[in-house]
PDB file of N, CA and C in Angstrom:
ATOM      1  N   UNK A   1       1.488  10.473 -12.382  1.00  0.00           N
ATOM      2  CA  UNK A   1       1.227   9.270 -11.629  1.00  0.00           C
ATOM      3  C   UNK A   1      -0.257   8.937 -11.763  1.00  0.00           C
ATOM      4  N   UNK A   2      -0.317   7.691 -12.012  1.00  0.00           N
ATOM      5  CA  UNK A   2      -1.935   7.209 -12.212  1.00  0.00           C
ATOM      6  C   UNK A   2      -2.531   6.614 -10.813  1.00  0.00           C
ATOM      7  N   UNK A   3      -3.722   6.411 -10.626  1.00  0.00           N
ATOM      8  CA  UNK A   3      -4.428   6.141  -9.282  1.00  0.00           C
ATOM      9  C   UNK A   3      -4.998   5.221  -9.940  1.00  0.00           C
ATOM     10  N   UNK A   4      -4.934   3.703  -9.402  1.00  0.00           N
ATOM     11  CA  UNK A   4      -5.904   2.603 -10.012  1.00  0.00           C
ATOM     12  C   UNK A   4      -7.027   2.448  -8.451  1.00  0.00           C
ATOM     13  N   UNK A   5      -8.026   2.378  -8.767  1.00  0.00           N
ATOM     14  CA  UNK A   5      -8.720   1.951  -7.352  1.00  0.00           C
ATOM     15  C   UNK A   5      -9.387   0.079  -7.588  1.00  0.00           C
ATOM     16  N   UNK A   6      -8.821  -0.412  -6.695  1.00  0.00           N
ATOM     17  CA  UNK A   6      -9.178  -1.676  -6.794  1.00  0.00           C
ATOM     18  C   UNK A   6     -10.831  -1.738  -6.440  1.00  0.00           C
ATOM     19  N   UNK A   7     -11.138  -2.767  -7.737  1.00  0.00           N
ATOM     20  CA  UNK A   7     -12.704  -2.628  -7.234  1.00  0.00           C
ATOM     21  C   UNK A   7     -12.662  -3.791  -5.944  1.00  0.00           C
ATOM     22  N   UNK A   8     -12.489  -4.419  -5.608  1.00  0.00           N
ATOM     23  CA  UNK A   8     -12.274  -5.447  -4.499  1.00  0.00           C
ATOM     24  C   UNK A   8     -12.831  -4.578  -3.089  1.00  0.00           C
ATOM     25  N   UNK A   9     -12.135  -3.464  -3.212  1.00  0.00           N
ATOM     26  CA  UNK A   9     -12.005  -2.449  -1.742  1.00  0.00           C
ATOM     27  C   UNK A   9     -12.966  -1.380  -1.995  1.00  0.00           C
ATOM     28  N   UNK A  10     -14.150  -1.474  -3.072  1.00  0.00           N
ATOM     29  CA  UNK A  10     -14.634  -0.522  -3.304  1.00  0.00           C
ATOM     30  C   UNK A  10     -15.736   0.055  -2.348  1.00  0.00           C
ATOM     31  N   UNK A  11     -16.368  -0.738  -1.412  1.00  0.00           N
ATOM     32  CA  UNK A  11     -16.890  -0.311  -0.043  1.00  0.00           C
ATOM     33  C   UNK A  11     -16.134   0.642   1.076  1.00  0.00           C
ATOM     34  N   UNK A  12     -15.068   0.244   1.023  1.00  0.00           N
ATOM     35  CA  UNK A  12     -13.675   1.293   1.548  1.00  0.00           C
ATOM     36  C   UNK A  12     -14.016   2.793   1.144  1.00  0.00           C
ATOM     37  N   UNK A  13     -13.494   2.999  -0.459  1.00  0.00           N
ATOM     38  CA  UNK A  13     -13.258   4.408  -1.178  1.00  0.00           C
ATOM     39  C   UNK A  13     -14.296   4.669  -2.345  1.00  0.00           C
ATOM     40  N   UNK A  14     -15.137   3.948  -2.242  1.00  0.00           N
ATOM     41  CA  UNK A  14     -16.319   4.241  -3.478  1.00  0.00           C
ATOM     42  C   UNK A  14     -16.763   6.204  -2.465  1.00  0.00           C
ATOM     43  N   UNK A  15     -17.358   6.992  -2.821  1.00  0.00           N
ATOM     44  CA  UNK A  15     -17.630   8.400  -2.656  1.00  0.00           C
ATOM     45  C   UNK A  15     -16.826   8.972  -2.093  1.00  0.00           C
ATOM     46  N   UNK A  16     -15.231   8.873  -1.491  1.00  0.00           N
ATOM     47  CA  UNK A  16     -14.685   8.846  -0.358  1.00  0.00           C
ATOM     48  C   UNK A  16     -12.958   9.277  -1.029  1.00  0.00           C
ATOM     49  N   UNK A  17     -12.404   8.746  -2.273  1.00  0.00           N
ATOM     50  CA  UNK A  17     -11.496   8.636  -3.061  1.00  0.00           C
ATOM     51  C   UNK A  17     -10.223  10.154  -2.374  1.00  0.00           C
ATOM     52  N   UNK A  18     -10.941  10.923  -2.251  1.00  0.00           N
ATOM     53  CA  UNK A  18     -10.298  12.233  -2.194  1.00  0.00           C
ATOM     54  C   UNK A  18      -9.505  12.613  -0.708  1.00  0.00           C
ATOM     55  N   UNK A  19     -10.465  11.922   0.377  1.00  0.00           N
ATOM     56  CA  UNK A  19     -10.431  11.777   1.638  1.00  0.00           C
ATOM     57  C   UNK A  19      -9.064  11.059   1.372  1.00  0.00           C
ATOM     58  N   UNK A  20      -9.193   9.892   0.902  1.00  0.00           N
ATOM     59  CA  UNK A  20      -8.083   8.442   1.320  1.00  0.00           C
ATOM     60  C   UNK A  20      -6.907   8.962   0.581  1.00  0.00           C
ATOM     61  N   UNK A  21      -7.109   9.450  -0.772  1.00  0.00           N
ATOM     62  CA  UNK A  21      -5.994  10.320  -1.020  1.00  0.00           C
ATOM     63  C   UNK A  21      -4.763  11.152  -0.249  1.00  0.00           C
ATOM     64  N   UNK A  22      -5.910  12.068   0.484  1.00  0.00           N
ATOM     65  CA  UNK A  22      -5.409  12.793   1.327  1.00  0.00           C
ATOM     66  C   UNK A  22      -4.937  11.951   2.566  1.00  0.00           C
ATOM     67  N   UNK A  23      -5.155  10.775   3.252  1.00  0.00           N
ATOM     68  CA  UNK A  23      -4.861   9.749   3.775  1.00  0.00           C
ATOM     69  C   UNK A  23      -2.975   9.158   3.297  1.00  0.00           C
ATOM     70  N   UNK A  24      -2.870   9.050   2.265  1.00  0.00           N
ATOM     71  CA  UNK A  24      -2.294   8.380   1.556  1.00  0.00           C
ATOM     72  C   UNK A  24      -1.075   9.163   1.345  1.00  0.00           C
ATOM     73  N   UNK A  25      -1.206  10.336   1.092  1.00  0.00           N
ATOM     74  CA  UNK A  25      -0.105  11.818   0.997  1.00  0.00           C
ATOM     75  C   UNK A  25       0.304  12.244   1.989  1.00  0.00           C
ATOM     76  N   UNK A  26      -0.092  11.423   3.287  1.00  0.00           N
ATOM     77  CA  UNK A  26       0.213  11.619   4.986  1.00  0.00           C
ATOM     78  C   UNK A  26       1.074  10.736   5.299  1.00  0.00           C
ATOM     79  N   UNK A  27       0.457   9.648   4.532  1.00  0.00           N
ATOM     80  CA  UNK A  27       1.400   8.829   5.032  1.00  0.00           C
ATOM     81  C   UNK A  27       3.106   8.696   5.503  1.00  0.00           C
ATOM     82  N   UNK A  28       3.532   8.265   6.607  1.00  0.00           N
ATOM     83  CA  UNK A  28       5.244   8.288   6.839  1.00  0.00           C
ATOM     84  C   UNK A  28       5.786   6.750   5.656  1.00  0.00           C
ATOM     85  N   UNK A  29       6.502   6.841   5.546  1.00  0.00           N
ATOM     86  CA  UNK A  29       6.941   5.896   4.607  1.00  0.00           C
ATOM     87  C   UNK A  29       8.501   5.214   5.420  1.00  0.00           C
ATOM     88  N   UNK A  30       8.372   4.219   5.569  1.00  0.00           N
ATOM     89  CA  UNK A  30       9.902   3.790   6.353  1.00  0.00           C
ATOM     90  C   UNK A  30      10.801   2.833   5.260  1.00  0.00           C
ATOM     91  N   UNK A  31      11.823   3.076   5.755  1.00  0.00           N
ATOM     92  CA  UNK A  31      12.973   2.179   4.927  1.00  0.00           C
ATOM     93  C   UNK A  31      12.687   0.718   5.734  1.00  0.00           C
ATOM     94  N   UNK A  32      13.275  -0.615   4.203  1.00  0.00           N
ATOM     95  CA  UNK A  32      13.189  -1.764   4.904  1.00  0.00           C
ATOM     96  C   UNK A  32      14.429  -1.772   5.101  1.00  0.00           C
ATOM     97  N   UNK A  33      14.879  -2.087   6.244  1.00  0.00           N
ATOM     98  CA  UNK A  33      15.993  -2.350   6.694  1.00  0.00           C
ATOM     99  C   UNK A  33      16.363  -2.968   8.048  1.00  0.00           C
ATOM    100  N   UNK A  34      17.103  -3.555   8.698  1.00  0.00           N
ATOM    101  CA  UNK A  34      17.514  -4.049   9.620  1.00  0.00           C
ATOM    102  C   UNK A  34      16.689  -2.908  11.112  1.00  0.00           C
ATOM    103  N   UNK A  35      16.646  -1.584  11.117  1.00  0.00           N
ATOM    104  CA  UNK A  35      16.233  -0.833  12.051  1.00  0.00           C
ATOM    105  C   UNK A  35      14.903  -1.226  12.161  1.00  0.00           C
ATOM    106  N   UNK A  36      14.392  -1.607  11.231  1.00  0.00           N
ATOM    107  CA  UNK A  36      12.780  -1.475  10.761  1.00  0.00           C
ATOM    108  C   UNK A  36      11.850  -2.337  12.121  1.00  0.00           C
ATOM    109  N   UNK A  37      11.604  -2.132  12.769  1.00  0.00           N
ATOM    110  CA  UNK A  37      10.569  -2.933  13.964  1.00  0.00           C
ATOM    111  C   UNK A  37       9.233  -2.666  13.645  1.00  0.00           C
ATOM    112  N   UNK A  38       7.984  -3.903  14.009  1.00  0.00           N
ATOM    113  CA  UNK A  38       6.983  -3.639  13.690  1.00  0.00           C
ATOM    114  C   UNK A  38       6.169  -4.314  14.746  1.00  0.00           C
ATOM    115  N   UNK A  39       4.615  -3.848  15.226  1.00  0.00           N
ATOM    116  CA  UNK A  39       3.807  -4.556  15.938  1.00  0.00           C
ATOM    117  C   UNK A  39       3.860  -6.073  14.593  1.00  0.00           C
ATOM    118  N   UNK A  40       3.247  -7.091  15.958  1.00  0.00           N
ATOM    119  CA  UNK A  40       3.368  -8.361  14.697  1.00  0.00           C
ATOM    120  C   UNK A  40       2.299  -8.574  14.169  1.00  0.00           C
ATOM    121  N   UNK A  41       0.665  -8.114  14.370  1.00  0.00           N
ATOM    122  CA  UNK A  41      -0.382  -7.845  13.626  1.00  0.00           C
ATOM    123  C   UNK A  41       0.129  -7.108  12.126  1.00  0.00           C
ATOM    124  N   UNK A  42       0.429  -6.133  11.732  1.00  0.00           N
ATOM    125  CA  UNK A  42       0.816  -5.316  10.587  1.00  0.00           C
ATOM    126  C   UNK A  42       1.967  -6.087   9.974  1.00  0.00           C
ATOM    127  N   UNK A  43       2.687  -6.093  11.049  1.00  0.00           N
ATOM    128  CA  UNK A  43       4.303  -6.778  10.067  1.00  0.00           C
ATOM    129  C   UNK A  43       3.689  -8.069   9.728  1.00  0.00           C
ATOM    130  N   UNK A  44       2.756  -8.987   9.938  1.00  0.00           N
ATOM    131  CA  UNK A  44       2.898 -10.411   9.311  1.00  0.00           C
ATOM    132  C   UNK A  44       1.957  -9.997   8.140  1.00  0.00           C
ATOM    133  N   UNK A  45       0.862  -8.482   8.364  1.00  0.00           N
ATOM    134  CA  UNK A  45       0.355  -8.795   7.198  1.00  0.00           C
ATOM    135  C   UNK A  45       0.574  -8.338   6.323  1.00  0.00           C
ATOM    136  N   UNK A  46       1.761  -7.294   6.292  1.00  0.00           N
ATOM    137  CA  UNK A  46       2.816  -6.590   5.213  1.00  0.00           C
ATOM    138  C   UNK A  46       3.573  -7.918   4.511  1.00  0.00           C
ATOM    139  N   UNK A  47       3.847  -9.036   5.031  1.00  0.00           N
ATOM    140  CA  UNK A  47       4.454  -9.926   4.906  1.00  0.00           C
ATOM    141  C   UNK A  47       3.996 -10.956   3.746  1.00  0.00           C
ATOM    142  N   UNK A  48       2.778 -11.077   4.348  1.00  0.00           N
ATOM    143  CA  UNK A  48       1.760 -11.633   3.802  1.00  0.00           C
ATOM    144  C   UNK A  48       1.746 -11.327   2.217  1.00  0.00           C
ATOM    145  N   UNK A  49       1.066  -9.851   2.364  1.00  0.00           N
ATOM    146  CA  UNK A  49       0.669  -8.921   1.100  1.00  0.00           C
ATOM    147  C   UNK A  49       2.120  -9.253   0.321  1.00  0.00           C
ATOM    148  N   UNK A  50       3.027  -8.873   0.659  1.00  0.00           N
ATOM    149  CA  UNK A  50       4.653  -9.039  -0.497  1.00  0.00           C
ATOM    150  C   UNK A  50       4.038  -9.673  -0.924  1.00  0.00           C
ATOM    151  N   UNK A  51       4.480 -11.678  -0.346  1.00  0.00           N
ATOM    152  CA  UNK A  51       3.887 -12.673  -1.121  1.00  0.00           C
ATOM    153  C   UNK A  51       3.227 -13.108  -1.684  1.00  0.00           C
ATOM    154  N   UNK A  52       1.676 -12.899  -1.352  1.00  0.00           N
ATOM    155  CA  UNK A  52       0.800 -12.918  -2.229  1.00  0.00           C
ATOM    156  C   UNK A  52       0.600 -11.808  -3.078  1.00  0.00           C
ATOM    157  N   UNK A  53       0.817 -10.972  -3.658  1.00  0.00           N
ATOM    158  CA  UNK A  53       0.670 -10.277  -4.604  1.00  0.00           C
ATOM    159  C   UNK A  53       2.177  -9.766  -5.499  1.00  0.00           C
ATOM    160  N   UNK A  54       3.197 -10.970  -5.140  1.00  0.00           N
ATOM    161  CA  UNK A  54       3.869 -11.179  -5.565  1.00  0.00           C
ATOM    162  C   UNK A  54       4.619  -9.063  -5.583  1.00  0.00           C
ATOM    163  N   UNK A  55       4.839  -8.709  -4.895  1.00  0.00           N
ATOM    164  CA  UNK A  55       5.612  -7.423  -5.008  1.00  0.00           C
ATOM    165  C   UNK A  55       7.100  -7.555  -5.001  1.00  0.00           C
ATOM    166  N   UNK A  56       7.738  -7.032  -6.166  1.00  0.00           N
ATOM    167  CA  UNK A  56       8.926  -7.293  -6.139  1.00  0.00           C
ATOM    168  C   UNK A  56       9.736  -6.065  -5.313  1.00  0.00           C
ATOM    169  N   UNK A  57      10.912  -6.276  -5.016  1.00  0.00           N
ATOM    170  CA  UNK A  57      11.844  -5.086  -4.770  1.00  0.00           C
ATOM    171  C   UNK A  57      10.889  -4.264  -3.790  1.00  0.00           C
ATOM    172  N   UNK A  58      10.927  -4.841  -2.768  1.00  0.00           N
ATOM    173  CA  UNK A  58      10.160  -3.983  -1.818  1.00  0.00           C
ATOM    174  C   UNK A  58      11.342  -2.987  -1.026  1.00  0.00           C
ATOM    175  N   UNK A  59      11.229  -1.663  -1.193  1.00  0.00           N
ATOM    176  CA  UNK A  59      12.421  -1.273  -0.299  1.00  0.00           C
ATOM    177  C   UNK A  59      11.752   0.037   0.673  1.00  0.00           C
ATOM    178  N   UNK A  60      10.038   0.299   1.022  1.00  0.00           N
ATOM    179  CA  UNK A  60       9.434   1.143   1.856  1.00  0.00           C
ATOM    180  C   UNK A  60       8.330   0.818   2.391  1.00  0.00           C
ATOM    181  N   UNK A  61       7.782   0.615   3.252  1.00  0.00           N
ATOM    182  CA  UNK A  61       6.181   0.692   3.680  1.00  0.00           C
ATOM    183  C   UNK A  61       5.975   1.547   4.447  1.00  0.00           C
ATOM    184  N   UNK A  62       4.849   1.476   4.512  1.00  0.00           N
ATOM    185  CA  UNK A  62       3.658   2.509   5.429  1.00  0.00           C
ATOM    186  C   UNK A  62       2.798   2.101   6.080  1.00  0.00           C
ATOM    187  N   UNK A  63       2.220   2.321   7.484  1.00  0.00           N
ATOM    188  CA  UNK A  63       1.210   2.021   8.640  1.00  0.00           C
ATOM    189  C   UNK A  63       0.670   3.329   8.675  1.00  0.00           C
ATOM    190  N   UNK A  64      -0.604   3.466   8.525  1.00  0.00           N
ATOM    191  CA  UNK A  64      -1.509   4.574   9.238  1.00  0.00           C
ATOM    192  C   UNK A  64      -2.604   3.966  10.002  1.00  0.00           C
ATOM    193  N   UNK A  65      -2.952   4.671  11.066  1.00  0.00           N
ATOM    194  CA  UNK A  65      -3.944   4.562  11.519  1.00  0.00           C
ATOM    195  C   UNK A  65      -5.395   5.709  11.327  1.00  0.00           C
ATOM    196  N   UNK A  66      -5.289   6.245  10.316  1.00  0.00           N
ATOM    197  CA  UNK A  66      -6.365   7.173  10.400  1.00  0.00           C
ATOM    198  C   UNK A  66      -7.562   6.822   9.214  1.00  0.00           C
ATOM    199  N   UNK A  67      -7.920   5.598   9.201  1.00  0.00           N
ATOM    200  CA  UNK A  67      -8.764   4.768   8.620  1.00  0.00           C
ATOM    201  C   UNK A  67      -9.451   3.804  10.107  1.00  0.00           C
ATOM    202  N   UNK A  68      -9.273   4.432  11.199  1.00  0.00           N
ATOM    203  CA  UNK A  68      -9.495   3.810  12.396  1.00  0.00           C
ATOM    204  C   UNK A  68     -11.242   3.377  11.913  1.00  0.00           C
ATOM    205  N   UNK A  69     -12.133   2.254  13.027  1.00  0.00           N
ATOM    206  CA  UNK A  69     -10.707   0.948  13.307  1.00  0.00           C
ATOM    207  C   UNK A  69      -9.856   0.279  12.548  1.00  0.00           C
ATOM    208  N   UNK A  70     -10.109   0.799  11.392  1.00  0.00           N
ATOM    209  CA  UNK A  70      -9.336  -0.114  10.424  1.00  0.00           C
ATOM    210  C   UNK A  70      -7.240   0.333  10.383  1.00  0.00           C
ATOM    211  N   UNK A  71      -6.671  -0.578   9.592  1.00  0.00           N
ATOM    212  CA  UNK A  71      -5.253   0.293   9.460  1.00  0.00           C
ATOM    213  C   UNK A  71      -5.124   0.298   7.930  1.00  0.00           C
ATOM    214  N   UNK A  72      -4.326   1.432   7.852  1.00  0.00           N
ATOM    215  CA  UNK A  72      -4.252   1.157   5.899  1.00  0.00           C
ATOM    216  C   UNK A  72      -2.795   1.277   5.970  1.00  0.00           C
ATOM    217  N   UNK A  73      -2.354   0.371   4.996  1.00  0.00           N
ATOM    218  CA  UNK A  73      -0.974   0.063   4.723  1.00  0.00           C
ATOM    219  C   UNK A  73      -0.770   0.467   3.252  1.00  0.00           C
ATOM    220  N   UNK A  74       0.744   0.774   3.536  1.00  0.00           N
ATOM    221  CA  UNK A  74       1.599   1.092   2.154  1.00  0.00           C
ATOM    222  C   UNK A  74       2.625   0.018   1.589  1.00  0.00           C
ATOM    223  N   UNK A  75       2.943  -0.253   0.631  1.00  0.00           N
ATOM    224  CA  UNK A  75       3.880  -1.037  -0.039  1.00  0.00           C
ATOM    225  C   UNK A  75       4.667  -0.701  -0.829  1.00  0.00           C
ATOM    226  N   UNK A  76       5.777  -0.349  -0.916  1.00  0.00           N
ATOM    227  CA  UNK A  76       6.347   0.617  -2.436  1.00  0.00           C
ATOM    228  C   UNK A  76       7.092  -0.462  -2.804  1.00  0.00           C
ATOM    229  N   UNK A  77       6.623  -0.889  -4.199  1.00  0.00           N
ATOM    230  CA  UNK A  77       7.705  -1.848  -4.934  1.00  0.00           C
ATOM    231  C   UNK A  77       7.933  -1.619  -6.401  1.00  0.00           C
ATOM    232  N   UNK A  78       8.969  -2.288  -7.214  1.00  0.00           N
ATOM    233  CA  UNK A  78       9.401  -1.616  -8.320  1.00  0.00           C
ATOM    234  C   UNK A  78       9.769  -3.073  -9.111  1.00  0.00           C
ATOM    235  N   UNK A  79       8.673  -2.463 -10.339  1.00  0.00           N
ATOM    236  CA  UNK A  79       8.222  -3.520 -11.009  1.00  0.00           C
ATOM    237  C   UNK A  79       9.724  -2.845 -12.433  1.00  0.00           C
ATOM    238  N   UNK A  80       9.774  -4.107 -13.236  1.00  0.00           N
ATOM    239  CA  UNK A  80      10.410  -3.501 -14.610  1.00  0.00           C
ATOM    240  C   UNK A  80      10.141  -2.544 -15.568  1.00  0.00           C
ATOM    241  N   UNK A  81       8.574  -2.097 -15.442  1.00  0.00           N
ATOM    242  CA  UNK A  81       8.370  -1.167 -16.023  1.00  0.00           C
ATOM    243  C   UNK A  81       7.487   0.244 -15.275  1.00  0.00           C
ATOM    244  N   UNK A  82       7.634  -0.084 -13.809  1.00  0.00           N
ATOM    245  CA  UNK A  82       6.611   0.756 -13.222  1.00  0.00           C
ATOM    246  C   UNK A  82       6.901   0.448 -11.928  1.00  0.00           C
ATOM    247  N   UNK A  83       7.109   1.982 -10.795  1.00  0.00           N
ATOM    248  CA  UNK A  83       7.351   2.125  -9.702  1.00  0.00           C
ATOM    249  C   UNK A  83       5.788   1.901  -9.105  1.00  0.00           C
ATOM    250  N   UNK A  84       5.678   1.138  -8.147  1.00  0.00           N
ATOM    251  CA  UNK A  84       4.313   1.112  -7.429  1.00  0.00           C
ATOM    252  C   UNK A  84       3.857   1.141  -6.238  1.00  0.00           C
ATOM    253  N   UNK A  85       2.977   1.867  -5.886  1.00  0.00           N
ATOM    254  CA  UNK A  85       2.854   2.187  -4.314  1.00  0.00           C
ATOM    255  C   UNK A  85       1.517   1.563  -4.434  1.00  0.00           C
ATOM    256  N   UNK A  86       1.504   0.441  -3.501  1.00  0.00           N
ATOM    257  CA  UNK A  86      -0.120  -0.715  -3.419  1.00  0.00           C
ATOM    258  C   UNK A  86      -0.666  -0.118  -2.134  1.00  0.00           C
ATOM    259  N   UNK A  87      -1.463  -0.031  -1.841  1.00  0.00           N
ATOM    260  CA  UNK A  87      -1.858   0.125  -0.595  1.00  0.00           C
ATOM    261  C   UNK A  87      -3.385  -0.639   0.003  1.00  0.00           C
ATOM    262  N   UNK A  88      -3.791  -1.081   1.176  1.00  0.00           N
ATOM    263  CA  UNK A  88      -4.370  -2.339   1.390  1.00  0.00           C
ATOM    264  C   UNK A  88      -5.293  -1.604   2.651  1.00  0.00           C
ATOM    265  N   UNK A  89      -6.663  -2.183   3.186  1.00  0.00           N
ATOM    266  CA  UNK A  89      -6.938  -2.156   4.314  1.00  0.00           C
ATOM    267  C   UNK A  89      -7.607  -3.265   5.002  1.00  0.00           C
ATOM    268  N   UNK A  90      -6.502  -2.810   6.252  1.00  0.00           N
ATOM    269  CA  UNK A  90      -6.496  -4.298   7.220  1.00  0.00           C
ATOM    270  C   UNK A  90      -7.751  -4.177   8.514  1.00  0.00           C
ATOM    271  N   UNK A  91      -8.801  -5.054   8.138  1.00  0.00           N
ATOM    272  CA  UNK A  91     -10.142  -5.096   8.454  1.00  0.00           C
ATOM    273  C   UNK A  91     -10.559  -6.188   9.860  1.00  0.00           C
ATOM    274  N   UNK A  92      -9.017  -6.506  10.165  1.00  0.00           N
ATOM    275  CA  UNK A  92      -8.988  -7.328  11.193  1.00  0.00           C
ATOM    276  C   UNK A  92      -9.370  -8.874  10.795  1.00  0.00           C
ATOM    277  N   UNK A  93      -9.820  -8.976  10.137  1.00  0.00           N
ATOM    278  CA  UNK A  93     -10.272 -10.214   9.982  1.00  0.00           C
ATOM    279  C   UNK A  93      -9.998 -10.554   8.478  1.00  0.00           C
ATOM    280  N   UNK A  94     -10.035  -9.656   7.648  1.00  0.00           N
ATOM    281  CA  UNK A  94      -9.250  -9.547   6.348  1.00  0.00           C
ATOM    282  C   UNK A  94      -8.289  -8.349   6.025  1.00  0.00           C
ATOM    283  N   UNK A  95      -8.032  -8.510   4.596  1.00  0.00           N
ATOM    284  CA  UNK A  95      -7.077  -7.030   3.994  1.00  0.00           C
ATOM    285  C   UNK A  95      -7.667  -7.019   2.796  1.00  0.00           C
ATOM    286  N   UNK A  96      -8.228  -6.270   2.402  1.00  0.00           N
ATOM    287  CA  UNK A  96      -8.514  -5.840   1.073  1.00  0.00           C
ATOM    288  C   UNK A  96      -7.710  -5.235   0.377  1.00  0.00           C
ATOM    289  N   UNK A  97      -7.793  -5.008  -1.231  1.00  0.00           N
ATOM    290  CA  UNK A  97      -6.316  -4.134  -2.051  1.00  0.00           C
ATOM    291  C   UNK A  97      -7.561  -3.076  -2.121  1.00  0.00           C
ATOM    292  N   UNK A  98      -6.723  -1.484  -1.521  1.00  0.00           N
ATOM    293  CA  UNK A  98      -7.547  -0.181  -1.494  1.00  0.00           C
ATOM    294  C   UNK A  98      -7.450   0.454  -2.859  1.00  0.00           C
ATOM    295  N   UNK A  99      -6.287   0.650  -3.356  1.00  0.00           N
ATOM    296  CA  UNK A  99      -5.745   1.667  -4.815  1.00  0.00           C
ATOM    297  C   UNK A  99      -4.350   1.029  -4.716  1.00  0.00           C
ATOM    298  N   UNK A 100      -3.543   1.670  -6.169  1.00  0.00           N
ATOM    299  CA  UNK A 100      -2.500   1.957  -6.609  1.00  0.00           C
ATOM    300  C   UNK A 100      -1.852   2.687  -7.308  1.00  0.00           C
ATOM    301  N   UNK A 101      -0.797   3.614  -6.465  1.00  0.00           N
ATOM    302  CA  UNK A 101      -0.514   4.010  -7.476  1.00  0.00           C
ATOM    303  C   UNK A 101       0.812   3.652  -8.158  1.00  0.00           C
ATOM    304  N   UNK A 102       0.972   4.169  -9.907  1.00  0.00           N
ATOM    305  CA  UNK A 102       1.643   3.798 -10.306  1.00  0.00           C
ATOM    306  C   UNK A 102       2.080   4.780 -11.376  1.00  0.00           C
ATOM    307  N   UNK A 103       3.914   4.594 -11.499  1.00  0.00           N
ATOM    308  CA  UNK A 103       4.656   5.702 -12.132  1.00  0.00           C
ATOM    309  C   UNK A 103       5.317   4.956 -13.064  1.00  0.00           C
ATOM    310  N   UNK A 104       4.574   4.771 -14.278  1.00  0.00           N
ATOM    311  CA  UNK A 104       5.406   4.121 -15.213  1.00  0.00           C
ATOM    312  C   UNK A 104       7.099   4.498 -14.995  1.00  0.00           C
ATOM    313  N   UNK A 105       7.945   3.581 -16.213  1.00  0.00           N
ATOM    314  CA  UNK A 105       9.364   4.077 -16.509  1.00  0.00           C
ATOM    315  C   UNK A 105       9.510   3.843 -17.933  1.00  0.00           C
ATOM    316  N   UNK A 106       9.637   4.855 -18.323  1.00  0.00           N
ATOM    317  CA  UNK A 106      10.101   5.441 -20.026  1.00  0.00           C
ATOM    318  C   UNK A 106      11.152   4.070 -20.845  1.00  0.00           C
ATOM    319  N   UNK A 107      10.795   3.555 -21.011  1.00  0.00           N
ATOM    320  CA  UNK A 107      11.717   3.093 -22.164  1.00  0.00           C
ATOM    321  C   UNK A 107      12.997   3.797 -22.875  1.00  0.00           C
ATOM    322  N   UNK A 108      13.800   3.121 -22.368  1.00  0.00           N
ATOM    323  CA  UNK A 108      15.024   3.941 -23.357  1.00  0.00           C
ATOM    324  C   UNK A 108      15.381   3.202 -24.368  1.00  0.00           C
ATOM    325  N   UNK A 109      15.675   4.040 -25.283  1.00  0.00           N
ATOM    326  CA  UNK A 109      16.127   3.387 -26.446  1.00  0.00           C
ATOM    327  C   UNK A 109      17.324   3.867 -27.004  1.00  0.00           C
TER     328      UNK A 109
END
């Protein structure tokens, strides 16, 4: 699995990468589904993020709070050639893109 770090968020994880990692490998991951309830701060901006960054096949996210005050969110979506976990931090007043990771898929032939 590859780690892209968005330079956008690089005030976030610039010296820090290993920490948020470890952040990130904590994370709970929930199914989208009908059970799924959310505060409406996070859920509109999970909402948000799909759309604008166009994520297809969204079928997990993630809320942490241990980026306090900030929140860092998860996205797992699945592109045609690559499973991807985006993850974002929500700055109250914005969201920046933090990293990604990403698990290609092999070509069959």
């Amino acid at each position: 699995m590859k780690v892209n770090w968005a330079n956008v968020g690089r005030d976030h994880w610039e010296g820090h990468q290993e920490e948020i990692l470890d952040m990130i490998e904590r994370m709970e991951w929930q199914e989208i589904g009908e059970g799924l309830t959310l505060a409406m701060s996070p859920g509109e901006g999970i909402k948000f993020l799909i759309k604008e960054f166009k994520i297809p096949k969204v079928d997990k996210i993630a809320i942490s709070n241990e980026l306090a005050p900030f929140s860092l969110y998860g996205i797992c979506g699945h592109y045609k050639n690559a499973d991807v976990k985006a993850y974002f931090v929500d700055e109250g007043s914005h969201i920046s893109s933090l990293c990604q990771e990403v698990e290609e898929k092999l070509c069959k032939i």
